[in-house]
Protein backbone atom coordinates (compact mmCIF):
# COMPACT_ATOMS: atom_id res chain seq x y z
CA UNK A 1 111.82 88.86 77.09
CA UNK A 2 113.03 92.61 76.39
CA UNK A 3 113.60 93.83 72.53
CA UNK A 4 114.98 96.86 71.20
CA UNK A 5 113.85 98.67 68.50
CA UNK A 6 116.08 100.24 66.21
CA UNK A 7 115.32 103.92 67.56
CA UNK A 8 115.34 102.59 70.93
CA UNK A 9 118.96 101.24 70.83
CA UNK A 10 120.01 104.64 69.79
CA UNK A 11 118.18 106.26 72.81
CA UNK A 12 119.96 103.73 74.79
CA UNK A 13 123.26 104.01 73.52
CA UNK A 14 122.89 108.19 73.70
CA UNK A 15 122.77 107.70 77.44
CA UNK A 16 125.04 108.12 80.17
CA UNK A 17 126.97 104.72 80.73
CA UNK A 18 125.87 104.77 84.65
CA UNK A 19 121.97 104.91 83.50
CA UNK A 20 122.94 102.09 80.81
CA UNK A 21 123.93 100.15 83.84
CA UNK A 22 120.58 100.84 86.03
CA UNK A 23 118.45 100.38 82.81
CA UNK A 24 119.96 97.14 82.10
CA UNK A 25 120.01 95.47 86.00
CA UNK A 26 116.40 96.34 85.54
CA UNK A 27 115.54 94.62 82.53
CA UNK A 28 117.28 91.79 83.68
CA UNK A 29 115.35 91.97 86.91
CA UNK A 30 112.27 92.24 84.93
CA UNK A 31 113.43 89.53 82.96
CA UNK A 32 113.24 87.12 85.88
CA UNK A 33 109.50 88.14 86.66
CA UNK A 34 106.85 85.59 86.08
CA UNK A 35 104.87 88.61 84.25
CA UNK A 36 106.86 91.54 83.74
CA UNK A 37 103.89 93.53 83.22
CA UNK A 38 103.17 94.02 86.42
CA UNK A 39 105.99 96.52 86.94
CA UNK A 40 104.33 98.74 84.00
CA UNK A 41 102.06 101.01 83.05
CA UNK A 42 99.50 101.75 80.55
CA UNK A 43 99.67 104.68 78.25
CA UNK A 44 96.38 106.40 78.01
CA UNK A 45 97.22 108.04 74.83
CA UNK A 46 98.43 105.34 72.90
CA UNK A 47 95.91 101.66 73.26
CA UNK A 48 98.57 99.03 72.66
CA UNK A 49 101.91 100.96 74.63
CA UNK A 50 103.04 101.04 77.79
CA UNK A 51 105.58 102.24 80.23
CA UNK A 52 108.36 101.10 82.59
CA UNK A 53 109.82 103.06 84.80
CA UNK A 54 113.60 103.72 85.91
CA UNK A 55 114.43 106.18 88.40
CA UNK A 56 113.88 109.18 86.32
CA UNK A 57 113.98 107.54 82.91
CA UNK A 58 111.20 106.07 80.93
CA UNK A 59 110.79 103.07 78.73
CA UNK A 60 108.11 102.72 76.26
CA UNK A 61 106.99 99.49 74.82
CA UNK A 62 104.69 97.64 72.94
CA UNK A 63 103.70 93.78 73.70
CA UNK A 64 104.10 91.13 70.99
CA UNK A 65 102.35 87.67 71.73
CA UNK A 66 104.44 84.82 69.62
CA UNK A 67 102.13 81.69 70.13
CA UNK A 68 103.10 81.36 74.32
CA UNK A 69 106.13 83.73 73.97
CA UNK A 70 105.61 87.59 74.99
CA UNK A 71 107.96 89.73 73.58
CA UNK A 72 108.11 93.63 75.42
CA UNK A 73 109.54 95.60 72.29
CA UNK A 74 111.21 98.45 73.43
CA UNK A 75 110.40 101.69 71.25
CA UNK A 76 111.51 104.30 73.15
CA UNK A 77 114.49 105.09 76.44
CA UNK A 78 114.58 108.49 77.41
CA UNK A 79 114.35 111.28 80.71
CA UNK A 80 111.19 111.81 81.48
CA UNK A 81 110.72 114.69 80.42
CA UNK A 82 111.58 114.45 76.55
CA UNK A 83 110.17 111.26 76.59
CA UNK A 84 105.99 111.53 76.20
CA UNK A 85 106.32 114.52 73.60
């Protein structure tokens, strides 16, 4: 399951409304993975965050265990270029 943070929602909603549209039939593609996790990547930087990518756009998350629920809390959505910095 996908969250989104409060500064991520704004990211979101900043976006073009065709990039909306890939970023969300992704997530909900994700969303039907046994273990989403497998389409992301580790940040080196940061321990506990990680990435998912989309095209040319970037999603940064954190994981959340809830007894045998995993939440993927959405921080950041942005190009890839603005995003890391």
């Amino acid at each position: 399951m996908f969250s989104f943070s409060r500064r991520a929602d704004m990211d979101f909603s900043k976006l073009a409304k065709n990039i909306q549209k890939r970023i969300d039939n992704k997530l909900y593609e994700w969303e039907k993975l046994k273990n989403p996790m497998t389409k992301s990547i580790k940040l080196k930087a940061s321990g506990d965050l990680f990435r998912f990518r989309v095209g040319d756009y970037r999603l940064i998350c954190r994981k959340d265990e809830k007894g045998d629920i995993v939440v993927l809390v959405i921080l950041k959505v942005g190009h890839r270029k603005d995003i890391y910095g």
